[in-house]
Protein backbone atom coordinates (compact mmCIF):
# COMPACT_ATOMS: atom_id res chain seq x y z
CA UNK A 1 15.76 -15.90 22.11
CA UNK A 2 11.92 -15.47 21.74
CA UNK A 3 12.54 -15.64 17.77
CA UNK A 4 14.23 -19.30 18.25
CA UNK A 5 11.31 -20.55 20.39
CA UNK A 6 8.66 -18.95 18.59
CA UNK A 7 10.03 -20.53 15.28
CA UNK A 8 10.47 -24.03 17.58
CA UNK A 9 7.21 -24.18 17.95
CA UNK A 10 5.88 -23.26 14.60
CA UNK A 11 8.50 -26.02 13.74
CA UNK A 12 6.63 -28.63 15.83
CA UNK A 13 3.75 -27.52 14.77
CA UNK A 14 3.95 -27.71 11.49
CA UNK A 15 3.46 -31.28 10.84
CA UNK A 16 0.39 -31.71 12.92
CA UNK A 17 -1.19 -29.13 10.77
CA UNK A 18 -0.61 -30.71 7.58
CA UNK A 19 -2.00 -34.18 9.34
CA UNK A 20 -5.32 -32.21 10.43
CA UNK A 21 -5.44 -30.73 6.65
CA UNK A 22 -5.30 -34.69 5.09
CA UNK A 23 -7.42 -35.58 7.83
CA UNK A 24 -10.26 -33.30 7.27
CA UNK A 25 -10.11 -34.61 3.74
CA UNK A 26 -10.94 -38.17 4.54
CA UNK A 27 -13.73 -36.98 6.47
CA UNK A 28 -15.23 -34.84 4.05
CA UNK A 29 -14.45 -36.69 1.35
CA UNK A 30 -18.37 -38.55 0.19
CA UNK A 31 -16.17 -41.80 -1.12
CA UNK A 32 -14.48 -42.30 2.25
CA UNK A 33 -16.24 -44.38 4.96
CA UNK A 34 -15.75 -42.36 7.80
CA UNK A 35 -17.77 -39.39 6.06
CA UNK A 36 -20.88 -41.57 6.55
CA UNK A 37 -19.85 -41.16 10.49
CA UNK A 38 -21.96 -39.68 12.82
CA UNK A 39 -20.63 -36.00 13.15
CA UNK A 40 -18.54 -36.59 10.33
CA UNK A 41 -19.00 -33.01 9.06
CA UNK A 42 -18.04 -31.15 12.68
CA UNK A 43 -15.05 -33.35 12.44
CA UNK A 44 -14.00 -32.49 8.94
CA UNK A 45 -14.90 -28.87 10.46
CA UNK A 46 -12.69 -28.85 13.13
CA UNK A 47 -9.75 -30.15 11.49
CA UNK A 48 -9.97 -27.51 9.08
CA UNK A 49 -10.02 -24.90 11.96
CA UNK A 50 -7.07 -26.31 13.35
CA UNK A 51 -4.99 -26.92 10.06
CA UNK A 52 -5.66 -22.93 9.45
CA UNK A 53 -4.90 -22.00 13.12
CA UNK A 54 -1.57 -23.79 13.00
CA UNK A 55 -0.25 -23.26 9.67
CA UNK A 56 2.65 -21.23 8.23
CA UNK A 57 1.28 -18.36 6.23
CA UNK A 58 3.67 -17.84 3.20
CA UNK A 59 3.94 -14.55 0.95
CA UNK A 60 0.52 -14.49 -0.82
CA UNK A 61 0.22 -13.48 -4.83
CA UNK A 62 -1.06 -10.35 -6.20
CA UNK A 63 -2.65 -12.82 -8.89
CA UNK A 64 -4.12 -10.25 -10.99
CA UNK A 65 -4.95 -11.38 -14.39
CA UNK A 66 -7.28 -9.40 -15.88
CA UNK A 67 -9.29 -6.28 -15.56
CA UNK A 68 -11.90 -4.66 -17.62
CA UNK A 69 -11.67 -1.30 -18.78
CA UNK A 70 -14.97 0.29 -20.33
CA UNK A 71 -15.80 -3.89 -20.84
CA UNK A 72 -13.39 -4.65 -22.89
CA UNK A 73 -10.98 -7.18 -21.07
CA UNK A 74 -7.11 -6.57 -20.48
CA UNK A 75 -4.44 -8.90 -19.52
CA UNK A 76 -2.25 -7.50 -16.54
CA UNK A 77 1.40 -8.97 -16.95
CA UNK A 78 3.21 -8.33 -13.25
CA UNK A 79 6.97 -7.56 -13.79
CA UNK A 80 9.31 -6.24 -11.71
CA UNK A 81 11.33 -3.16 -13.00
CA UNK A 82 13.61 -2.44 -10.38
CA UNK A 83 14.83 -5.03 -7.47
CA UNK A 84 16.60 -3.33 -4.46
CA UNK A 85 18.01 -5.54 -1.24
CA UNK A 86 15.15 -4.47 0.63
CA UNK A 87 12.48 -3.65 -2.29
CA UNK A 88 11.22 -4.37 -5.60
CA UNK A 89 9.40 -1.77 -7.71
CA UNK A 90 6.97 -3.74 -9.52
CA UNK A 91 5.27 -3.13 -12.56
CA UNK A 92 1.33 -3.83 -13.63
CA UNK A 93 1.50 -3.76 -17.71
CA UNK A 94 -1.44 -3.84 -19.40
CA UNK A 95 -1.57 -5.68 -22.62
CA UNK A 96 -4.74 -5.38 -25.27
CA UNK A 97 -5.37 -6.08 -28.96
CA UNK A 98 -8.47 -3.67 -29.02
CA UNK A 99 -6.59 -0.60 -31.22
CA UNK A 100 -8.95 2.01 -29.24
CA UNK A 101 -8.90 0.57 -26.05
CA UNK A 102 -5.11 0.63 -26.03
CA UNK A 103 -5.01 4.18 -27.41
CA UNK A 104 -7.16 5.04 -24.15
CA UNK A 105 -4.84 3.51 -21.98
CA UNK A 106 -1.70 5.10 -23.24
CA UNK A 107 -2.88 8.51 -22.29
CA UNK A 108 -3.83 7.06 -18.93
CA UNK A 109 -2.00 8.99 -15.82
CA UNK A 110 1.35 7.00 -14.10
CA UNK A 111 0.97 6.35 -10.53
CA UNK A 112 3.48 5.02 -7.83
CA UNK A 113 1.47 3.04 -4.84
CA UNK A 114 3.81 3.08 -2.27
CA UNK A 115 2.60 0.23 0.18
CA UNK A 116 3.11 0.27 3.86
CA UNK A 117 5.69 -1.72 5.36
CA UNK A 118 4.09 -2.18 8.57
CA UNK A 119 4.16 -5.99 8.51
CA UNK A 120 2.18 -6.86 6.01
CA UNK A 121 2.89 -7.65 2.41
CA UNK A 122 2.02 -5.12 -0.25
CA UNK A 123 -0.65 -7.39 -1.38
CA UNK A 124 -2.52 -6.25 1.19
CA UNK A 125 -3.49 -3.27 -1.06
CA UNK A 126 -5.03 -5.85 -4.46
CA UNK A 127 -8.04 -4.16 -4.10
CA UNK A 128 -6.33 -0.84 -4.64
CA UNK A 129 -4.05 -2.04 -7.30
CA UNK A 130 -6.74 -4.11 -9.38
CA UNK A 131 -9.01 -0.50 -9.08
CA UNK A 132 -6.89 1.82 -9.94
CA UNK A 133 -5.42 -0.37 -13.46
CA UNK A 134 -8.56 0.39 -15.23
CA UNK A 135 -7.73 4.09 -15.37
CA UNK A 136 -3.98 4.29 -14.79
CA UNK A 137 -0.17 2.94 -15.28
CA UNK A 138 0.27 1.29 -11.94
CA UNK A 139 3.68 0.83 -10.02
CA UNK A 140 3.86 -0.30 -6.34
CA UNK A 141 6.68 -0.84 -3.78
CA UNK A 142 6.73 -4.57 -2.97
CA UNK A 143 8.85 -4.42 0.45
CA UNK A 144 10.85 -7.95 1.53
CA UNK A 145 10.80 -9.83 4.52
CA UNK A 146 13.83 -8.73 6.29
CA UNK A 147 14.53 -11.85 7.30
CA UNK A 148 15.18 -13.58 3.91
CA UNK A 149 17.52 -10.09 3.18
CA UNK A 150 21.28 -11.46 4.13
CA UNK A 151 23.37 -9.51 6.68
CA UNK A 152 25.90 -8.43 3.80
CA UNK A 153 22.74 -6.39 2.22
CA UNK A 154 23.67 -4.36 4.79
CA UNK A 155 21.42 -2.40 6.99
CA UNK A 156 17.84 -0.52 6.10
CA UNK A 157 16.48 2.82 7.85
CA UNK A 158 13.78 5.03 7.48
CA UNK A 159 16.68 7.21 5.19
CA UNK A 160 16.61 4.75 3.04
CA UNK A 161 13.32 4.33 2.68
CA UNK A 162 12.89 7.85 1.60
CA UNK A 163 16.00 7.46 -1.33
CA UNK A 164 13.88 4.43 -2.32
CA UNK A 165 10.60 6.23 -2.99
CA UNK A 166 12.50 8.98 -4.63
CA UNK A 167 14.51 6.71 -7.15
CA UNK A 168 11.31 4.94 -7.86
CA UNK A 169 9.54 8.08 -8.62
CA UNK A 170 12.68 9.52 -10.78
CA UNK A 171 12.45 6.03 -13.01
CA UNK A 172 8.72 6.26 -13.64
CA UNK A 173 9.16 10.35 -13.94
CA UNK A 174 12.20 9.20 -16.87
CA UNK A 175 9.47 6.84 -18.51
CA UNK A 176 6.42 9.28 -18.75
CA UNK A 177 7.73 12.36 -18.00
CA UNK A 178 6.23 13.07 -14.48
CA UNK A 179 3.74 10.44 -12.30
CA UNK A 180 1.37 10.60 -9.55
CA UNK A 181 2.08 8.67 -6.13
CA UNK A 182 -0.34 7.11 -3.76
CA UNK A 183 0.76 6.31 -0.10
CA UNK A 184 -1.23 4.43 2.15
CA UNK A 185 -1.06 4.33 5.74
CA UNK A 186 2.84 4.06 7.35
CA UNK A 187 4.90 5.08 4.02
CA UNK A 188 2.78 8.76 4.15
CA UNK A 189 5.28 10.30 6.46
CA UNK A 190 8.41 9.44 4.50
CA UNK A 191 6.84 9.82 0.74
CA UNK A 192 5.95 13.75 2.04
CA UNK A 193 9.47 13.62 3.62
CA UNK A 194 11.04 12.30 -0.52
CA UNK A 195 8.68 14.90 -2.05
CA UNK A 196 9.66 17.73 0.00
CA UNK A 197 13.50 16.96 -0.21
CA UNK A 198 12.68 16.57 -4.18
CA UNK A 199 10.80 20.21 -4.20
CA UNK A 200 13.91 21.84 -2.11
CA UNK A 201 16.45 20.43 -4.55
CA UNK A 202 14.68 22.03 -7.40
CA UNK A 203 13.95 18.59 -8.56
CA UNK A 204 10.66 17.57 -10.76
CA UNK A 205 8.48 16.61 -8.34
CA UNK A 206 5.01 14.15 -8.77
CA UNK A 207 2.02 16.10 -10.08
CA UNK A 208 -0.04 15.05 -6.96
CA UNK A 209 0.19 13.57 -4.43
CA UNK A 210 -2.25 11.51 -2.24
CA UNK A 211 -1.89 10.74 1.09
CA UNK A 212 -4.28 7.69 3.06
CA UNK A 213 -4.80 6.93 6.78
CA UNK A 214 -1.32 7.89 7.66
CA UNK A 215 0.43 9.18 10.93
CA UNK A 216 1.51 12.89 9.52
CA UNK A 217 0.90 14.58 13.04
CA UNK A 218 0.52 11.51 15.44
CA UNK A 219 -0.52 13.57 17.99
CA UNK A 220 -3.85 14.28 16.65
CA UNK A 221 -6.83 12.06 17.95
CA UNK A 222 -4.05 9.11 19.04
CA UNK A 223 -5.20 5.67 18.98
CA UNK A 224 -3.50 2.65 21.02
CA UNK A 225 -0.72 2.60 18.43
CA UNK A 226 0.45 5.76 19.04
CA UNK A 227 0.05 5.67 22.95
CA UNK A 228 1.98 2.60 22.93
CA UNK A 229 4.64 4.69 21.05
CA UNK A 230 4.23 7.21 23.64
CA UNK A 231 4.03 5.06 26.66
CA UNK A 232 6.86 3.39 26.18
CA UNK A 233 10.55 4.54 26.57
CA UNK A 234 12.66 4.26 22.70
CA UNK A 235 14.71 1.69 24.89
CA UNK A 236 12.24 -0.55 25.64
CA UNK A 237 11.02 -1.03 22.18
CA UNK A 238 14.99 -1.16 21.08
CA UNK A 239 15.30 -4.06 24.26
CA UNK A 240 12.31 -5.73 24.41
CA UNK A 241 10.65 -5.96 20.99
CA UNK A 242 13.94 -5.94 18.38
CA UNK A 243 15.41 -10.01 17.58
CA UNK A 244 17.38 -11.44 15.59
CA UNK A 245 16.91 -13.90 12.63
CA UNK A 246 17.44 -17.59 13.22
CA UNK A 247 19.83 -19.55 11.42
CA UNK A 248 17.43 -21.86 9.25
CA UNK A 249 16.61 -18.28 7.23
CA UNK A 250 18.94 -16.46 4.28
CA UNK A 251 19.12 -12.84 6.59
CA UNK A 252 20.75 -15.14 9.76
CA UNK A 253 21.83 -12.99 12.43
CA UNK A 254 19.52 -9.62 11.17
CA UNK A 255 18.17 -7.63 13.60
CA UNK A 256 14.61 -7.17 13.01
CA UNK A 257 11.10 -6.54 14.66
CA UNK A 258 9.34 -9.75 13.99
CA UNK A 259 6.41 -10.23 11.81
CA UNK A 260 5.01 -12.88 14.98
CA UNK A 261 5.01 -10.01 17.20
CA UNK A 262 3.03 -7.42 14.96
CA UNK A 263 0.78 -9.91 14.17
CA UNK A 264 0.13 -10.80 17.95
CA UNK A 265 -0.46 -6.96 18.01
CA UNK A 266 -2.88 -6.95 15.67
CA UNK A 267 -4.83 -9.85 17.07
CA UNK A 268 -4.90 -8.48 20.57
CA UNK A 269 -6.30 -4.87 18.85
CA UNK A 270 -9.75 -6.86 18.31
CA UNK A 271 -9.18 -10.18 19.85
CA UNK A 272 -13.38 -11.30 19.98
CA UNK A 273 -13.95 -10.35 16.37
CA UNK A 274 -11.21 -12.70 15.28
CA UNK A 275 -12.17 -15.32 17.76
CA UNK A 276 -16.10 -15.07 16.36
CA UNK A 277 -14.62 -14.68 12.55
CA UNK A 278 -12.84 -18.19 13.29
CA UNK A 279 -16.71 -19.65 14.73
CA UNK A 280 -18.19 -18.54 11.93
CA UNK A 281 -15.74 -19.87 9.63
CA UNK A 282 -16.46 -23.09 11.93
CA UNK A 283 -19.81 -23.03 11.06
CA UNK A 284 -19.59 -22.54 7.73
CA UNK A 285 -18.45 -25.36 6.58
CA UNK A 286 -20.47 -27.48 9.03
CA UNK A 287 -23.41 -26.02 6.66
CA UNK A 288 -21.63 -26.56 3.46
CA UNK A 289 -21.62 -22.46 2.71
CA UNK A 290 -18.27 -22.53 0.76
CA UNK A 291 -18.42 -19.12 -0.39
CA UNK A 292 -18.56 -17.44 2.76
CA UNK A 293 -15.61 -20.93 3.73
CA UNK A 294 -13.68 -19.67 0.85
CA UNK A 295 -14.11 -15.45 1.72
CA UNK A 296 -12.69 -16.37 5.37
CA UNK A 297 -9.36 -18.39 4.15
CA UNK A 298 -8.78 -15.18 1.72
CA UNK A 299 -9.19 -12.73 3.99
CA UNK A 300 -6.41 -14.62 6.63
CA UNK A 301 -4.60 -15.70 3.94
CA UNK A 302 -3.43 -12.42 3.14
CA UNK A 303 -3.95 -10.94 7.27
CA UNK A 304 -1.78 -13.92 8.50
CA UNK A 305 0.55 -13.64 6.48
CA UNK A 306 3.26 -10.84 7.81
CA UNK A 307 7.11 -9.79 7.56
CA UNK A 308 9.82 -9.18 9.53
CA UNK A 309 11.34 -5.43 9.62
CA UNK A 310 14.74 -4.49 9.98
CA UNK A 311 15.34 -3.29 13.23
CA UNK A 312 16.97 0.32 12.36
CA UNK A 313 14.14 0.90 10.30
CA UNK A 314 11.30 0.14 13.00
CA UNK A 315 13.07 2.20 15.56
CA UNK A 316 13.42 5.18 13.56
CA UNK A 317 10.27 5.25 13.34
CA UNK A 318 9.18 5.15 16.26
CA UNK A 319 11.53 7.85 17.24
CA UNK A 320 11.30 10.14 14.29
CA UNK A 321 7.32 9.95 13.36
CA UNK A 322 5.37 8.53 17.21
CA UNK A 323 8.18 9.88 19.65
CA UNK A 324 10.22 13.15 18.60
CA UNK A 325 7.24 14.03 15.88
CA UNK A 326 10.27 15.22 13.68
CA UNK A 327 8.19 16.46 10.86
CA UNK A 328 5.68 18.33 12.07
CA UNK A 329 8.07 20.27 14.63
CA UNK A 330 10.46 21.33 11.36
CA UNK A 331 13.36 19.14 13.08
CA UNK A 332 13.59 16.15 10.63
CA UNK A 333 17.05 15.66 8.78
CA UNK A 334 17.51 13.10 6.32
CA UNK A 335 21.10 11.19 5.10
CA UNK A 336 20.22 10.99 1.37
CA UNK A 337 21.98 8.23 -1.13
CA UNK A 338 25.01 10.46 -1.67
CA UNK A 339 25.56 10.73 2.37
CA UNK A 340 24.29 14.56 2.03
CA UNK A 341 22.36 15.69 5.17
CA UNK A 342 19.20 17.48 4.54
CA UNK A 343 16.74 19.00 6.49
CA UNK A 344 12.88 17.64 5.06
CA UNK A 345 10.57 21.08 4.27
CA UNK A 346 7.43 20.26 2.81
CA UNK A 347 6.79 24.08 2.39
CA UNK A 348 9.41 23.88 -0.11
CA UNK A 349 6.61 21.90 -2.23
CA UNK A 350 4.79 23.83 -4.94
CA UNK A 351 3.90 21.98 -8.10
CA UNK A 352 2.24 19.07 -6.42
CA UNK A 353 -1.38 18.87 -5.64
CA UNK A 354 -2.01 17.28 -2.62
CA UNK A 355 -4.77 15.19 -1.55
CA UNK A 356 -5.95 13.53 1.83
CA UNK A 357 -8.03 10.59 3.25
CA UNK A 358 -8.99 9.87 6.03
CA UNK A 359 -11.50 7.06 7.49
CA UNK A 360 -13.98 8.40 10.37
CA UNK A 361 -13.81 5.40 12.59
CA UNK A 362 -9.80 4.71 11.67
CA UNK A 363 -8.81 3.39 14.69
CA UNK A 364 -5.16 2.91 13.82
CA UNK A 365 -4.30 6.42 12.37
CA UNK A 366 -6.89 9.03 13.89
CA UNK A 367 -8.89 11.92 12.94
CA UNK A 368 -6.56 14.71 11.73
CA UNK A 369 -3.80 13.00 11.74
CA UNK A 370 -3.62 12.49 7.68
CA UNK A 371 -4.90 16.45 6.95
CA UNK A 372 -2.14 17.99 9.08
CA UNK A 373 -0.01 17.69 5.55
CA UNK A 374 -2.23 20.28 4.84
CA UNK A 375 -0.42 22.56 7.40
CA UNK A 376 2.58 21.43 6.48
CA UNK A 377 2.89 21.87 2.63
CA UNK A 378 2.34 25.80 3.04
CA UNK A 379 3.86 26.12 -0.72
CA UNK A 380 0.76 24.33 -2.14
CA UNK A 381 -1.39 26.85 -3.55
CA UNK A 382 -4.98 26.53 -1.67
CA UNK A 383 -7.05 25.35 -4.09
CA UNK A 384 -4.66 22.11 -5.25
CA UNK A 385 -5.01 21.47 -1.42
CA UNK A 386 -8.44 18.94 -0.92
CA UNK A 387 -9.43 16.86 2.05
CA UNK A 388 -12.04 14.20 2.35
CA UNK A 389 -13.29 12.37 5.39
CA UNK A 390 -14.85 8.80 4.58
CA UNK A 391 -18.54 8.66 6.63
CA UNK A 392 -18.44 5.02 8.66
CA UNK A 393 -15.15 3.48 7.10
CA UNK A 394 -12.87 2.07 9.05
CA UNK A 395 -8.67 2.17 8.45
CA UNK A 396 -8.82 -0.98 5.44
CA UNK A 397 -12.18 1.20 4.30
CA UNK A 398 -10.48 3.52 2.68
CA UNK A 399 -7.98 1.67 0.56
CA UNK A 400 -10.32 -1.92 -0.03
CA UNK A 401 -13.78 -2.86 0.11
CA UNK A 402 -16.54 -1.26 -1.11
CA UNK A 403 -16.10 2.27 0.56
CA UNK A 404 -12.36 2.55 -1.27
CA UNK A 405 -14.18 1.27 -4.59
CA UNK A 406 -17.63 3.13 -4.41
CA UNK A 407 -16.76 5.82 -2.87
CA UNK A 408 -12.83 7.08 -2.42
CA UNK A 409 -12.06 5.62 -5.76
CA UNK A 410 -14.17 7.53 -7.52
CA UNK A 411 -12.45 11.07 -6.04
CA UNK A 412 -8.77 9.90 -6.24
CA UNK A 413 -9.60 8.69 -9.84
CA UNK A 414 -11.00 12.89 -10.39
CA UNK A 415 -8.28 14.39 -8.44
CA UNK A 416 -5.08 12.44 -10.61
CA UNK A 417 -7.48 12.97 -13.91
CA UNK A 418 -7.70 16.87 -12.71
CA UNK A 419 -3.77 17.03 -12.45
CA UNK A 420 -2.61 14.58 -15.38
CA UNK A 421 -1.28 17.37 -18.28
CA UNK A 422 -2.65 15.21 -21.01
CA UNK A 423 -5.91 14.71 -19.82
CA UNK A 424 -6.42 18.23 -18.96
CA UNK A 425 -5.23 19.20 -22.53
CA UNK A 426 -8.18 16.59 -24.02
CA UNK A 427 -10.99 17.39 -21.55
CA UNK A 428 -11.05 20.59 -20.58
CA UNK A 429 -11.16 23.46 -22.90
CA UNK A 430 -8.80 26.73 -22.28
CA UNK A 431 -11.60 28.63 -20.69
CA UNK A 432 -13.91 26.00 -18.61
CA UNK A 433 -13.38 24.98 -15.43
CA UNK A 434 -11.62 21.91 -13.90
CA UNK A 435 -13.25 18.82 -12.30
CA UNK A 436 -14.26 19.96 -9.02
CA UNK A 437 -13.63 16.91 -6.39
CA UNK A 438 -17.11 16.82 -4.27
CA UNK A 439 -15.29 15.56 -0.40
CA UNK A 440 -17.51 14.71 2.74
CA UNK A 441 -15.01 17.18 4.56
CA UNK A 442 -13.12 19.71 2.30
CA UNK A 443 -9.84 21.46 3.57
CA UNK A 444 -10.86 24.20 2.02
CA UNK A 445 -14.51 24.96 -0.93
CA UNK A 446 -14.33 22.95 -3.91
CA UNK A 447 -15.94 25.29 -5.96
CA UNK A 448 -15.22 25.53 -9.87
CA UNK A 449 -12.36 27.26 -10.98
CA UNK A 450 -10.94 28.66 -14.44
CA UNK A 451 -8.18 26.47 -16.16
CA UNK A 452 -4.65 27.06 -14.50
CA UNK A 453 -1.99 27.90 -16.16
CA UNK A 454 0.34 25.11 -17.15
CA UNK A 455 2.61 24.00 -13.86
CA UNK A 456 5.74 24.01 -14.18
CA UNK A 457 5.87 20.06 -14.14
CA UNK A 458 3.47 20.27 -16.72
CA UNK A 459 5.66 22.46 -18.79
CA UNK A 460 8.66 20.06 -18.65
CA UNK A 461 6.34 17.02 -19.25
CA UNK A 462 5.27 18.35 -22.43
CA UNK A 463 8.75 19.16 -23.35
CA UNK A 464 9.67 15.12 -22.67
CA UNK A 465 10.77 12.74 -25.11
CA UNK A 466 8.02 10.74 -23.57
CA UNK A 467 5.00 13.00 -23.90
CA UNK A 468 6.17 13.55 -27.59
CA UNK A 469 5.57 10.23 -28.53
CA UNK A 470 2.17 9.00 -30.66
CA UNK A 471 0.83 6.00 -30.62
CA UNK A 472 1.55 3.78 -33.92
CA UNK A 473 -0.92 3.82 -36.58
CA UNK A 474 -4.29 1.12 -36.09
CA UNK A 475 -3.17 -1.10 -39.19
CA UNK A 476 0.13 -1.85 -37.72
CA UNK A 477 -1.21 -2.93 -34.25
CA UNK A 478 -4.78 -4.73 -35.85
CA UNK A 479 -4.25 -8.28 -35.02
CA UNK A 480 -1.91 -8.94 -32.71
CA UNK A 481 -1.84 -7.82 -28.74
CA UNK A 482 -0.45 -4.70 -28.38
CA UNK A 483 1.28 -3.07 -24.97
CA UNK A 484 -0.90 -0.89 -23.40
CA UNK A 485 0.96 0.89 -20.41
């Protein structure tokens, strides 16, 4: 019932919203009359406000273009290579005419983002994206809004999450030969949970892994998420926070946890630095700064906008990763795409390096809580293990900003570049050391270390069709634009 009224309202809504928006148009607007009014401007100004505050906030764009690698500029074409009910994996190619720029970029290491789906859209993580495609082939998991997913889709739980990441990371695996993958923040728990099924399969598994701000062990440090999680009974979230769709939407009837709700959850985490963001904003355009105008609408844009999850997935993860703390206690069994049960052992991973984030002043996943993979993935020799702790970052600090460009960027970049076959085989001769990952707060010394032996996922990468392949010859590709990765 909530669902109906909230979406009743944002029906009503609606229209006065889009009034205020052509409203504060005539106002501002230096050829209409009633901008010469007295006060015109804190008119204009508060209309604005008001069209923002009442608004529907719609999917937002990844919108990347462009990057520039070493300053030479390269067009991003966004594709999608694989749509599932509930996910699409989508692709970043890079496309350049420069013959030696695009003979840089085809060497460049494969990695899988796997975005949160934690109500907000993987866009959330463009800064991430548009950093990491100047030095890497970039997937991401693009999760839907669970209410536009029709109740013939069937249903979606945390299981099949985890057969998602792992058929995404067998397609890019069949393209290059092996890949890297990146979670950030919710998916950490279930990508170590694919991996580790992968590893006790005897599967190829990713040649690192790297884990950010996520809930491994939420009992470490716990923030107000988790003692919400804790507080609270699995019944009451399954009574009082689970709805279902309306009719005006495609996925009619779906059980889900609203978007509306996590958002209002969000909101209430910080309520007087929104409320003073939205002032600001206020006065902003009262003084005509339209760059810090425009920085505000971008920033909601993207924060406002949320998505429903389907309500089997939401609750199993409350139960498996904030109540019963499945993984950590050795107790987690997984249905995989064939129906197979399997119990999840990360110590039964032992070709993938593994690296962790963390943000000191995270305030949604705490202190420790992303390292205890470290206890976890026994298998993983010691010094493939590394740890780093980000010095005044917050949770988006690590993964956007400048912190996650200035700082974390620069180590993830080393630690993928340290474990990517072909770039070891260019770089580093047979007897010098490997790059050595300088982290604030190290699981274990960073010191220098003699070349190891090739990995067994190195081996069979090598041994691909895909790593055999050269890159055509500069005449044939001078002149026209060429596809980079």
């Amino acid at each position: 019932m909530l669902y109906q009224i909230y979406e009743t309202q944002r029906s009503f809504m609606e229209p006065f919203s889009d009034l205020a928006q052509a409203a504060a148009k005539i106002y501002d607007n230096p050829l209409s009359p009633l901008a010469q009014m007295p006060l015109a401007q804190r008119i204009s100004a508060g209309l604005q406000l008001w069209h923002r505050l009442g608004k529907d906030y719609e999917k937002p764009e990844f919108g990347i273009r462009k990057v520039a690698v070493d300053g030479v500029e390269v067009a991003i074409h966004e594709r999608v290579e694989i749509d599932k009910a509930f996910c699409e994996l989508r692709r970043f190619k890079r496309f350049t005419d420069d013959v030696d720029t695009l003979n840089k970029l085809k060497d460049q290491p494969p990695v899988l983002i796997v975005a949160p789906m934690s109500g907000h859209y993987a866009t959330l993580l463009r800064d991430t994206v548009e950093t990491m495609l100047k030095d890497h082939k970039v997937y991401i998991t693009d999760w839907k809004n669970a209410r536009l997913v029709p109740l013939s889709d069937g249903d979606f739980h945390l299981d099949d999450y985890i057969n998602y990441v792992q058929e995404f990371i067998r397609h890019i695996q069949a393209q290059y030969g092996n890949c890297h993958v990146m979670s950030v923040c919710q998916p950490t728990v279930p990508v170590l949970a694919a991996v580790s099924l992968m590893a006790s399969r005897g599967e190829l598994t990713p040649l690192s892994m790297t884990m950010m701000g996520g809930p491994i062990d939420a009992r470490r440090s716990p923030t107000a998420v988790n003692d919400l999680a804790v507080e609270r009974s699995f019944s009451w979230f399954e009574n009082n926070v689970i709805y279902r769709v309306p009719s005006n939407f495609p996925g009619a009837g779906r059980r889900v946890y609203p978007g509306f709700l996590q958002h209002s959850g969000f909101i209430a985490m910080n309520p007087n630095r929104h409320a003073t963001s939205h002032y600001d904003y206020f006065k902003d355009l009262i003084k005509g700064d339209d760059a810090s105008a425009e920085a505000h609408r971008k920033f909601y844009d993207e924060y406002n906008a949320v998505l429903d999850m389907d309500a089997n997935f939401y609750l199993d993860t409350i139960r498996v990763v904030f109540q019963d703390f499945n993984l950590v206690n050795g107790t987690w069994d997984v249905r995989g795409a064939d129906g197979k049960i399997e119990r999840v052992r990360p110590q039964d991973i032992t070709t993938t390096a593994l690296l962790t984030v963390e943000g000191e002043l995270d305030d949604i996943s705490g202190s420790g809580q992303t390292e205890a993979a470290h206890d976890l993935c026994t298998g993983i020799v010691r010094k493939e293990q590394h740890h780093l702790t980000i010095k005044g970052a917050g949770h988006y600090g690590i993964f956007s900003g400048r912190r996650w460009r200035d700082v974390v960027y620069p180590k993830v970049k080393a630690f993928i570049g340290e474990h990517q076959p072909a770039l070891i085989a260019k770089t580093a001769p047979a007897a010098t050391s490997t790059v050595t990952i300088p982290v604030a707060v190290a699981k274990a010394p960073a010191a220098k270390r003699p070349a190891r032996k090739a990995t067994k996922a190195a081996a069979q990468q090598a041994a691909s069709p895909a790593a055999s392949k050269t890159p055509s010859s500069p005449a044939r590709k001078s002149g026209r634009r060429a596809s980079a990765a």
